[in-house]
Protein backbone atom coordinates (compact mmCIF):
# COMPACT_ATOMS: atom_id res chain seq x y z
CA UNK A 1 -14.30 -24.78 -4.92
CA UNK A 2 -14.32 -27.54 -2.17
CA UNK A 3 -11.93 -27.53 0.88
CA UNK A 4 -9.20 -29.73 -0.39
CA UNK A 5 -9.73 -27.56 -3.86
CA UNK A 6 -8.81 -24.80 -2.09
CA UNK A 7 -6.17 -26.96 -0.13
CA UNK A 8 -4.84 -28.04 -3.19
CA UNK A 9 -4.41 -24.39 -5.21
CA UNK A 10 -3.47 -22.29 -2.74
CA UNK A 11 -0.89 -24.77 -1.10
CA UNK A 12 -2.13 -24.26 2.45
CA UNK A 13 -0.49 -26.78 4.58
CA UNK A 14 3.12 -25.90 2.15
CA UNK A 15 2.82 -22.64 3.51
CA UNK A 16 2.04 -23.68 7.30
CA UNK A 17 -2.24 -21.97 7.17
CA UNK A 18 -5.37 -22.78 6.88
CA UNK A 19 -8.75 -21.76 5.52
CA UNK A 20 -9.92 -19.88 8.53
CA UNK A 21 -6.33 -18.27 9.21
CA UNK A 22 -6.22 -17.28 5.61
CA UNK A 23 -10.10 -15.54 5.52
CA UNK A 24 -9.27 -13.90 8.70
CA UNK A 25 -6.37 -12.56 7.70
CA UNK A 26 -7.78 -11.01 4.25
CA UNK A 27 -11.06 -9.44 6.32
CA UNK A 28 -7.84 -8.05 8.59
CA UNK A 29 -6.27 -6.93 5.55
CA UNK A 30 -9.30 -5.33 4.44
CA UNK A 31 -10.57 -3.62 7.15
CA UNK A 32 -7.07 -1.91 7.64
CA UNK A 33 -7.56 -0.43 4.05
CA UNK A 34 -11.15 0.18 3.74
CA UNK A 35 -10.71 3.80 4.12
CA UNK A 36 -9.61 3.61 0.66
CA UNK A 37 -13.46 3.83 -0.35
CA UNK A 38 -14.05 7.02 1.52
CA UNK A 39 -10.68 8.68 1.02
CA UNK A 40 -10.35 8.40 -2.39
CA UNK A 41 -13.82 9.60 -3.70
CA UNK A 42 -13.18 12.60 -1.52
CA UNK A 43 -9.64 13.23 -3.50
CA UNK A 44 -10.46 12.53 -6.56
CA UNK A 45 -13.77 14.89 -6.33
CA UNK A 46 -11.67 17.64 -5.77
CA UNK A 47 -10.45 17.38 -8.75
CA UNK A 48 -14.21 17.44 -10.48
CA UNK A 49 -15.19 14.19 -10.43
CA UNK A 50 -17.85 12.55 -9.68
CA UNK A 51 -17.30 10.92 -6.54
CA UNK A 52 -20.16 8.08 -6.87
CA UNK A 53 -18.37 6.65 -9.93
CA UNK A 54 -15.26 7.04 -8.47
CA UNK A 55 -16.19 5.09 -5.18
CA UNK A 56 -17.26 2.20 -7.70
CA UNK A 57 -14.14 2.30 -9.65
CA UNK A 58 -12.09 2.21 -6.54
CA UNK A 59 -14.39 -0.97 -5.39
CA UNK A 60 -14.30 -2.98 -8.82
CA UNK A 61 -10.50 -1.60 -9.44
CA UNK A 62 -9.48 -3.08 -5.84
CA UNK A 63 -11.28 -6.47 -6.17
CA UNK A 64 -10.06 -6.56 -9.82
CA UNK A 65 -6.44 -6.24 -9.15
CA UNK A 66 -6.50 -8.51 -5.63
CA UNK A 67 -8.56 -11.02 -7.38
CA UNK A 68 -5.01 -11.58 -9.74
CA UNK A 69 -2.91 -11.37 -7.10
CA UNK A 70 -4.91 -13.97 -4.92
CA UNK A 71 -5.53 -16.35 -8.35
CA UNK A 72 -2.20 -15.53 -10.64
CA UNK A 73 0.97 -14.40 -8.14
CA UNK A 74 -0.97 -16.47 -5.42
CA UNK A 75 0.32 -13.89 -2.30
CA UNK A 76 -1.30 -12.46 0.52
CA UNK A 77 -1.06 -8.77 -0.95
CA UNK A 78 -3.83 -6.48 -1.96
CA UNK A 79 -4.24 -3.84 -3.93
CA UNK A 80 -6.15 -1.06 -4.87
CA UNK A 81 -5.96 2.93 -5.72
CA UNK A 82 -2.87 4.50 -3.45
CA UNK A 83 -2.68 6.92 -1.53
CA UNK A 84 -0.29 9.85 -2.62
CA UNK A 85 -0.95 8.98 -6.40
CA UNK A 86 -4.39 9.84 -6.28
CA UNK A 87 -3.10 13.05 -4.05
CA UNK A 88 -0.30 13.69 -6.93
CA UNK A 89 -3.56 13.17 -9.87
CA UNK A 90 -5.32 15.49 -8.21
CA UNK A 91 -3.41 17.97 -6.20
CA UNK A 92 -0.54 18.46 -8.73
CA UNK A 93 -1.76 17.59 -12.17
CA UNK A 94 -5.11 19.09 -11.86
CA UNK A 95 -5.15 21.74 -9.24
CA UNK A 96 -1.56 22.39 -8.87
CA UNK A 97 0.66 24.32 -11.32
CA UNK A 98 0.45 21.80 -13.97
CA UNK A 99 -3.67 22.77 -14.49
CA UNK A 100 -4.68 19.94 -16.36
CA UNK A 101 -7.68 18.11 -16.70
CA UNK A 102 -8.82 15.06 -14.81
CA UNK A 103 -9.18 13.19 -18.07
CA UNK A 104 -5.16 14.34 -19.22
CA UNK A 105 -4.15 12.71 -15.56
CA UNK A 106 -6.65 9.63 -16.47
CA UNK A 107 -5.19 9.34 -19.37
CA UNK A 108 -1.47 9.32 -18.23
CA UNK A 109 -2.74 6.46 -15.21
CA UNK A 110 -3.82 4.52 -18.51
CA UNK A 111 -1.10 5.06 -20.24
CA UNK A 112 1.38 4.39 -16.71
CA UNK A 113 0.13 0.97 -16.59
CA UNK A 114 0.14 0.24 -20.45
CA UNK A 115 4.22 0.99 -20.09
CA UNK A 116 3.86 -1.39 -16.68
CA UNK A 117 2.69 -4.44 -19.14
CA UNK A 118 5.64 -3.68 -21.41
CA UNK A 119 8.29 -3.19 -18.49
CA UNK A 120 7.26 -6.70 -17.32
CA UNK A 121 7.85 -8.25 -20.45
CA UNK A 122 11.73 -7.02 -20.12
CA UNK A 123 11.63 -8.07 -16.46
CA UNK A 124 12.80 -4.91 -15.89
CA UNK A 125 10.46 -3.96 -12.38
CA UNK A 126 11.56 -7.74 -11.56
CA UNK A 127 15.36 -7.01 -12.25
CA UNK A 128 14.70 -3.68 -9.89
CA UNK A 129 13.20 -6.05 -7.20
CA UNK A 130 16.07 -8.61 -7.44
CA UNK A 131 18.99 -5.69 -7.64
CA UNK A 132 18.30 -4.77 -3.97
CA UNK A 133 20.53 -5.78 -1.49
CA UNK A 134 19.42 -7.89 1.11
CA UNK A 135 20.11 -5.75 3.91
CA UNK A 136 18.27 -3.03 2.29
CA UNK A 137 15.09 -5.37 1.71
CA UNK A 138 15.50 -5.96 5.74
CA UNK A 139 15.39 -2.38 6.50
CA UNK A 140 12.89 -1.61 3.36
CA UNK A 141 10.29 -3.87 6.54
CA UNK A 142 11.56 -2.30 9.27
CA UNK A 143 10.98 0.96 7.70
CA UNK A 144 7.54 -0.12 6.48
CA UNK A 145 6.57 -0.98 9.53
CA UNK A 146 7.52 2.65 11.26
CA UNK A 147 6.03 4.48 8.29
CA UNK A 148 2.74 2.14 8.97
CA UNK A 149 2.68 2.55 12.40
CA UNK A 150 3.14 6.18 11.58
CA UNK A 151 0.23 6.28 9.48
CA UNK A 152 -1.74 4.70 12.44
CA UNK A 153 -0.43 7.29 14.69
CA UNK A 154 -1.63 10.18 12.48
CA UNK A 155 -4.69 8.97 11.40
CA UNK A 156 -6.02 8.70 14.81
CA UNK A 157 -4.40 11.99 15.75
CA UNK A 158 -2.25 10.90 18.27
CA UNK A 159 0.47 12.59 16.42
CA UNK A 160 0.47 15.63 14.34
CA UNK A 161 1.85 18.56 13.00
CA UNK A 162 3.26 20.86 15.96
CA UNK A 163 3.21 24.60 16.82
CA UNK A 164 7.18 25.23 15.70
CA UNK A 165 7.91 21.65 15.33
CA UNK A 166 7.42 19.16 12.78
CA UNK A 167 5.63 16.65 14.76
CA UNK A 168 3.86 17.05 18.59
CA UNK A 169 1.49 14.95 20.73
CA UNK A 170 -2.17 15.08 19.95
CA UNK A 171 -5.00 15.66 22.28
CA UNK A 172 -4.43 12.54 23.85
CA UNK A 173 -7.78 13.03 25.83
CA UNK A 174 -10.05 13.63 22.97
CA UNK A 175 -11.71 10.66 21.08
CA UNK A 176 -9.63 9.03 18.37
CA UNK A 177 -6.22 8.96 20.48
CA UNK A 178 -8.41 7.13 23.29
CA UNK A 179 -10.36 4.58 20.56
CA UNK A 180 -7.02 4.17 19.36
CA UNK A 181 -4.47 3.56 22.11
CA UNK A 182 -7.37 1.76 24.30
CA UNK A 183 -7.52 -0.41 20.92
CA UNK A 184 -3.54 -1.01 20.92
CA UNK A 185 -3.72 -2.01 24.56
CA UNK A 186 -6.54 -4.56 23.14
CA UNK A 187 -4.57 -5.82 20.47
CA UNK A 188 -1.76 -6.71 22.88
CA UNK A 189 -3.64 -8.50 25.05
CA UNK A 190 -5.50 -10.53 22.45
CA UNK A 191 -1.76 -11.48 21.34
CA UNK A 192 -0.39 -12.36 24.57
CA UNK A 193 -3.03 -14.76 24.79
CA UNK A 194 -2.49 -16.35 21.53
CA UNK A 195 -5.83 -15.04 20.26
CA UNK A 196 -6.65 -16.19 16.76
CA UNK A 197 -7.80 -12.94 14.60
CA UNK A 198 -6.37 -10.24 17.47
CA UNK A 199 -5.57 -7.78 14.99
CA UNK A 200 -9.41 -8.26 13.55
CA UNK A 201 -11.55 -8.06 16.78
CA UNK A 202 -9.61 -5.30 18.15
CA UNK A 203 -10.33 -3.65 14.96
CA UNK A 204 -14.04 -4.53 15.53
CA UNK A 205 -13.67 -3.78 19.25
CA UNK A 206 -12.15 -0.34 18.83
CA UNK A 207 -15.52 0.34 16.26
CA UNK A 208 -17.86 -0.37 19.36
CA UNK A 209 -15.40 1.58 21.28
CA UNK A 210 -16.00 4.56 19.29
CA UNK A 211 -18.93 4.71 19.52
CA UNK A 212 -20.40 6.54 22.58
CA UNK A 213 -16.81 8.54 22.33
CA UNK A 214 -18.54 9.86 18.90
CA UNK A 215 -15.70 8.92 16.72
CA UNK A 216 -17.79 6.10 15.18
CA UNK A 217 -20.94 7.46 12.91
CA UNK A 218 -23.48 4.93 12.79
CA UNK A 219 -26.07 4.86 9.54
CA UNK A 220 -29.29 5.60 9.57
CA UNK A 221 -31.39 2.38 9.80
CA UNK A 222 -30.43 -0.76 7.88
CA UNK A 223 -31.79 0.57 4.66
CA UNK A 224 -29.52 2.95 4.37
CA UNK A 225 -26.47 0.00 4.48
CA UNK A 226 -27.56 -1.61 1.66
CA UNK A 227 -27.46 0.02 -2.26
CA UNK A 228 -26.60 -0.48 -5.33
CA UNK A 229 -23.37 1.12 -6.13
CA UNK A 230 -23.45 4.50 -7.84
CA UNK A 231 -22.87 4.46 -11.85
CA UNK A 232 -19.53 5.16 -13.36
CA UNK A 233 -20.26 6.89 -16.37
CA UNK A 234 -19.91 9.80 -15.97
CA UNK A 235 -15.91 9.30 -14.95
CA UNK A 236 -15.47 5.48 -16.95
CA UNK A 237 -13.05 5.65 -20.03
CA UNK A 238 -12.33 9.47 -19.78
CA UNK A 239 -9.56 10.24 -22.14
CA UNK A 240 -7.64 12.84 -23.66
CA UNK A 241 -7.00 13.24 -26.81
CA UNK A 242 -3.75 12.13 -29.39
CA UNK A 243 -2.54 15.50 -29.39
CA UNK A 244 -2.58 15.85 -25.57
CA UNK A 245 -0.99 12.27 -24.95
CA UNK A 246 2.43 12.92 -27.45
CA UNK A 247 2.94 15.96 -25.07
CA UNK A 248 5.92 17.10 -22.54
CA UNK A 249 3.64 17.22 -19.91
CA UNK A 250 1.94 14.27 -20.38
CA UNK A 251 5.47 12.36 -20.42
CA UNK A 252 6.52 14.23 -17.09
CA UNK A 253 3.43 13.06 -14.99
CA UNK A 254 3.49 9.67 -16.42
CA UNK A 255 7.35 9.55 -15.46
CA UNK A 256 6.33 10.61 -11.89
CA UNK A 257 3.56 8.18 -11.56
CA UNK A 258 5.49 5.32 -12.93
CA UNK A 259 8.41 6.29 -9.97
CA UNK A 260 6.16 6.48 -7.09
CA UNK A 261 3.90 3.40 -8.21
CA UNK A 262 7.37 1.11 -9.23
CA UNK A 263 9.03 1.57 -5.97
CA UNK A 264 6.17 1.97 -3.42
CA UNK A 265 5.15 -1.58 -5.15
CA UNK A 266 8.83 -3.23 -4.85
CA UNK A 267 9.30 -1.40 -1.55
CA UNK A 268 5.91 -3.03 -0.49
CA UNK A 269 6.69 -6.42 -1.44
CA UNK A 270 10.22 -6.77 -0.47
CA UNK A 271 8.90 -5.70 3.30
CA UNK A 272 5.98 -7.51 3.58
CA UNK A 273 7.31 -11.02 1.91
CA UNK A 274 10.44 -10.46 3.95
CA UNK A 275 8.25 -10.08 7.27
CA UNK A 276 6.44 -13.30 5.94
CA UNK A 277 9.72 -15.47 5.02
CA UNK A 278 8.98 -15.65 1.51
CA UNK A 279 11.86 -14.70 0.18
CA UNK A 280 14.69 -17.35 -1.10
CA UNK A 281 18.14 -17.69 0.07
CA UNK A 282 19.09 -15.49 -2.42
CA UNK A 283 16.77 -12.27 -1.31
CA UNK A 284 14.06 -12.92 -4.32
CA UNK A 285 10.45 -13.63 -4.24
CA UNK A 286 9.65 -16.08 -6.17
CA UNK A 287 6.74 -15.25 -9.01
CA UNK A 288 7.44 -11.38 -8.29
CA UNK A 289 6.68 -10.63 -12.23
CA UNK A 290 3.50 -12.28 -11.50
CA UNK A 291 2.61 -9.79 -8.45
CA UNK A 292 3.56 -7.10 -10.17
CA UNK A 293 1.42 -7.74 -13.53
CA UNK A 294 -1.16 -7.49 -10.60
CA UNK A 295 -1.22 -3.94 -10.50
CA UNK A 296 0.08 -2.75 -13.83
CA UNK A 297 -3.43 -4.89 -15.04
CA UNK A 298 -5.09 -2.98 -12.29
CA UNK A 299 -4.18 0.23 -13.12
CA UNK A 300 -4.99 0.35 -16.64
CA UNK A 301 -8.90 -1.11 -15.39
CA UNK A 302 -8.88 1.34 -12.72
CA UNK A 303 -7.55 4.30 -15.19
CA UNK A 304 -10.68 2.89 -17.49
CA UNK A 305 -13.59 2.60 -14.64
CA UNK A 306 -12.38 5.97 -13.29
CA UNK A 307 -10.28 6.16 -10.65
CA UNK A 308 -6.04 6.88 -9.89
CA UNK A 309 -3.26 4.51 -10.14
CA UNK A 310 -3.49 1.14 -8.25
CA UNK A 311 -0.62 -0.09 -6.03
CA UNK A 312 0.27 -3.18 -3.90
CA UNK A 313 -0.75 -1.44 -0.67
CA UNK A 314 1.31 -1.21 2.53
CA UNK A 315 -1.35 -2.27 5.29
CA UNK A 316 -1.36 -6.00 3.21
CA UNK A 317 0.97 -6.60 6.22
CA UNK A 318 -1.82 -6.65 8.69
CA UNK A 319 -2.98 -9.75 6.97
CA UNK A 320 0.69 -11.47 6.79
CA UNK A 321 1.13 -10.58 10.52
CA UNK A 322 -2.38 -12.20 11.31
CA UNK A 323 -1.28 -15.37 9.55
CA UNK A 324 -2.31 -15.01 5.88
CA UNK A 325 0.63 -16.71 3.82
CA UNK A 326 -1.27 -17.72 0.29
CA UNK A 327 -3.87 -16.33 -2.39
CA UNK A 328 -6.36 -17.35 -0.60
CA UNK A 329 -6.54 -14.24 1.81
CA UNK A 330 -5.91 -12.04 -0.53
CA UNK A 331 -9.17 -13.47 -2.63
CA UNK A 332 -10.55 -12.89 0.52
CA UNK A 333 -9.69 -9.74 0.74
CA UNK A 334 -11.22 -9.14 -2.86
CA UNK A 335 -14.33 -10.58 -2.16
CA UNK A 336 -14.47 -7.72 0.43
CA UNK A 337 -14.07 -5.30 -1.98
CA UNK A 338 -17.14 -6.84 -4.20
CA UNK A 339 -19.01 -6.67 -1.20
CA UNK A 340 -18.38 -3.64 -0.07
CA UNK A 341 -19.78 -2.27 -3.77
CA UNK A 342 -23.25 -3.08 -2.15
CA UNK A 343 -22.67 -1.94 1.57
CA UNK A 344 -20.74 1.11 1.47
CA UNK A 345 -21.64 2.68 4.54
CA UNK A 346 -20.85 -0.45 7.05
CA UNK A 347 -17.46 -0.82 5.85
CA UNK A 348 -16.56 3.20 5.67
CA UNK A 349 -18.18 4.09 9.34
CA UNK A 350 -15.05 2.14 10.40
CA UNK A 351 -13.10 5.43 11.91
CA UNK A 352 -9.51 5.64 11.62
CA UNK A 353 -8.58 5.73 15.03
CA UNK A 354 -10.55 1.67 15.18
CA UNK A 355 -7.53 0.50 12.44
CA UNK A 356 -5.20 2.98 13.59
CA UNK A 357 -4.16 -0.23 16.24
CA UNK A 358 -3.77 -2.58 13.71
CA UNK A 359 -1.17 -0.94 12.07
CA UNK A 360 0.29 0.48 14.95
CA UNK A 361 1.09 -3.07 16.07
CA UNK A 362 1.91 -4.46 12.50
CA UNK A 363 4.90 -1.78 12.62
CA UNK A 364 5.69 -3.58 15.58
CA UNK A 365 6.04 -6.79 14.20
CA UNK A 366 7.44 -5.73 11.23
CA UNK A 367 10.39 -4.12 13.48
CA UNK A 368 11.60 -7.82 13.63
CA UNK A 369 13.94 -7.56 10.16
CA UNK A 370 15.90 -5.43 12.24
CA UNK A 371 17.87 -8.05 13.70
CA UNK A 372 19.05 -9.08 10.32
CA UNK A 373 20.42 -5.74 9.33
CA UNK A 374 24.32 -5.27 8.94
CA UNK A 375 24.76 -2.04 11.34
CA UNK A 376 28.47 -2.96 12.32
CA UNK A 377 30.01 -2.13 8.59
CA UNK A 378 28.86 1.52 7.67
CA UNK A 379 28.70 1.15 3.80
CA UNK A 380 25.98 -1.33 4.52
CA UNK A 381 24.47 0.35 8.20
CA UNK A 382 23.83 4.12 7.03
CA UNK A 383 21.88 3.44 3.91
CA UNK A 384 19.70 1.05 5.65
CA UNK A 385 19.35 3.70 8.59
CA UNK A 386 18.67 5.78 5.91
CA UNK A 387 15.95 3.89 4.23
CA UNK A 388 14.04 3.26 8.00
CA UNK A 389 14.49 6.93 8.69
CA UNK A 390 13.06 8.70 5.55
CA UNK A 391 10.11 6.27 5.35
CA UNK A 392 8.48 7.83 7.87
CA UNK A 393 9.64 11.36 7.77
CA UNK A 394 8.95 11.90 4.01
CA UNK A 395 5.78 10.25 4.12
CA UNK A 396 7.20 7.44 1.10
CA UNK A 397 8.27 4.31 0.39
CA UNK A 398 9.30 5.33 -2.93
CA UNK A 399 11.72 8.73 -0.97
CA UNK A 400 13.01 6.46 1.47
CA UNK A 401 14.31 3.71 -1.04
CA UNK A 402 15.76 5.93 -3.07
CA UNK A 403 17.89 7.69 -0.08
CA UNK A 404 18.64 4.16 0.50
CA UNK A 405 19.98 3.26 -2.94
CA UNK A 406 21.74 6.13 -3.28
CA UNK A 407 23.69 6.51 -0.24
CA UNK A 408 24.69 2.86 -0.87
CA UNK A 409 26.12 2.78 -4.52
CA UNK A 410 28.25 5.74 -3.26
CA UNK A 411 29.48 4.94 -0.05
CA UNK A 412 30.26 1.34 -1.49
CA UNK A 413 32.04 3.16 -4.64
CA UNK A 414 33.92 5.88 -2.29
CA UNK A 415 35.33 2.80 -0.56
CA UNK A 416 36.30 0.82 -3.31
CA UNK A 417 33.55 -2.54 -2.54
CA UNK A 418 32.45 -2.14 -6.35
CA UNK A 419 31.73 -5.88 -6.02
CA UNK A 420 29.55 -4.97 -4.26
CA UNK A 421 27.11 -3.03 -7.04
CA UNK A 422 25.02 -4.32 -9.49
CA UNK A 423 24.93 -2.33 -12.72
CA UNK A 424 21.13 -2.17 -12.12
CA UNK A 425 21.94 -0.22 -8.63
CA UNK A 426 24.50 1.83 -10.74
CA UNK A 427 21.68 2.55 -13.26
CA UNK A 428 19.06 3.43 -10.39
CA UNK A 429 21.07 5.54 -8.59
CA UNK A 430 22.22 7.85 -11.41
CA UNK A 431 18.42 7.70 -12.39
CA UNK A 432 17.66 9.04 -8.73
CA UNK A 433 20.18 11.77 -8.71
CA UNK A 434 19.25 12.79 -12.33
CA UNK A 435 15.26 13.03 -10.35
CA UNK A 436 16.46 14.86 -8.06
CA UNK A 437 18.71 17.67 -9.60
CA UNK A 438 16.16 18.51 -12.80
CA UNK A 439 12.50 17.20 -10.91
């Protein structure tokens, strides 16, 4: 595909980018979620499988599922296997009290994005997107953004969990917090000087950094970066079966991973588009049933290579907030993820105290929506404080929209604004509270 092709199909100059903007931006993108190849082979072998296959699966399942997004919904998003789902696959349905089988919570990931295909035929994740208030979508990105730059903060253990307190100051002298806030000071200065890929080098920068602080882990000679990728059959169409998949359990863990994956998705694109101005004067993003056929197609190929449910992932707002606006970083991004099938090592040694910056200052930019939020009238302020707060503290998107939803169908209702709700928010919130009481 020739420049002006790729001009042409990806609408660059429309969208106000260009070629190199766009590849920098899905490397950014990228590098801010590679930890996705060593994470989840290490949670998903916990649960007893093989964590070769399920690095591969998480590879193909990530490029698979971008690949649409870039060439389909044409966005800058990217997905791949979330975080928290595969924690819930393997935590709760196989080593918690449920004591199933990796292949039963396969098998509902399967069968979770099998009822995703059908949903979107209904529009019904679409309606869902297009019910949310737009103040809510504004505070969906500003919470986004402190729940990101959350995750930076705790990943390079500049944060954590406190002696009698939820949260204290890390070792701010030790290794990460130093790669990591010396990275962040990088970052800034790269920006105040209009630096082209800031968010990029500093991730690069912060690598080097880490290096002689011992935080980065350097492979063994150069033939130990490249390999072929490890087989998947041993954890490749796993499934239960008919007996097991007509079963109570089976429908409670494929409810739960259809709640977390449908509203960390819509809570990820309603930030992220809304940080990038791609939403209409009427709050929607246009060709939203087309992003989210993305992942519902890329969790049923992940659930069949081997690996837990795949989501629109958060840190896709590094590459928005380094300038990607079309399909064409997010095919960047994929072609990352091919890559990265064949040169495992170099893209894992990246610590997370060397991203931790990146999305540390994309929850700064993403603070911006805040400005647009409706504080002054409380039936619109609380939930949206509500929404920004619980991000963060409870760790979810998914927990943090649903406060949101909730608080606001009942304070609007309480005050007699019923205009004001949408049946679908009606619907959702009684949902939520029904979740909540019996769940």
């Amino acid at each position: 595909m020739g420049g002006n092709s790729v001009e042409k199909f990806f609408k660059l100059k429309e969208n106000g980018t260009n070629i190199k903007t766009e590849v920098i931006a899905g490397i950014t993108t990228f590098m801010t979620m590679a930890y996705i190849l060593a994470v989840n082979p290490l949670v998903l072998a916990d649960a007893g499988m093989d964590a070769g296959g399920v690095f591969t699966a998480t590879a193909i399942s990530a490029a698979f599922a971008t690949l649409i997004m870039a060439l389909y919904a044409k966005y800058p998003f990217a997905l791949a296997p979330g975080m928290g789902l595969n924690a819930f696959f393997a935590y709760t349905v196989v080593l918690g009290p449920m004591d199933k089988t990796w292949q039963f919570a396969l098998t509902a990931v399967l069968i979770e994005g099998i009822v995703f295909i059908i949903l979107s035929f209904f529009n019904v994740r679409e309606a869902i997107f297009d019910s949310i208030p737009a103040n809510l979508k504004n505070a969906v990105s500003v919470g986004i953004g402190l729940f990101i730059a959350f995750i930076g903060l705790d990943g390079a253990n500049i944060v954590q969990i406190g002696d009698g307190t939820p949260l204290a100051l890390g070792n701010i002298a030790s290794g990460a917090p130093i790669v990591a806030l010396a990275g962040t000071i990088l970052i800034g200065f790269l920006l105040s000087k209009n630096i082209k890929g800031a968010l990029l080098i500093g991730i690069i920068l912060s690598t080097l950094i880490g290096i002689p602080l011992g935080v980065t882990q350097l492979p063994d000679g150069f033939n130990s970066l490249v390999s072929l990728p490890p087989s998947v059959k041993d954890v490749a169409f796993q499934f239960v079966s008919m007996e097991e998949i007509f079963s109570f359990e089976m429908l409670v863990v494929v409810f739960t991973f259809l709640f977390v994956d449908i509203f960390d998705t819509v809570g990820t694109l309603a930030g992220v588009a809304s940080k990038a101005d791609m939403l209409d004067e009427n709050g929607k993003l246009p060709r939203v049933s087309k992003a989210l056929m993305a992942d519902a197609l890329g969790t049923i190929a992940g659930s069949c290579l081997g690996t837990s449910t795949v989501t629109t992932f958060v840190e896709s707002a590094s590459g928005v907030t380094a300038g990607g606006r079309t399909g064409l970083t997010s095919l960047t991004t994929a072609a990352m993820f091919a890559l990265a099938l064949f040169f495992a090592p170099l893209f894992t040694m990246i610590p997370g105290a060397a991203t931790a910056p990146a999305l540390i200052i994309v929850g700064l930019f993403m603070m911006g929506s805040i400005k647009d939020i409706e504080f002054d009238d409380p039936t619109d302020g609380v939930p949206a404080f509500l929404t920004i707060i619980m991000m963060p503290l409870a760790y979810s998107i998914a927990e943090g929209i649903v406060f949101g939803m909730v608080s606001y169908v009942v304070l609007k209702a309480i005050t007699g604004k019923f205009k004001d709700i949408s049946f679908t928010m009606w619907l959702l919130a009684l949902l939520f509270i029904i979740r909540i009481i019996f769940m």
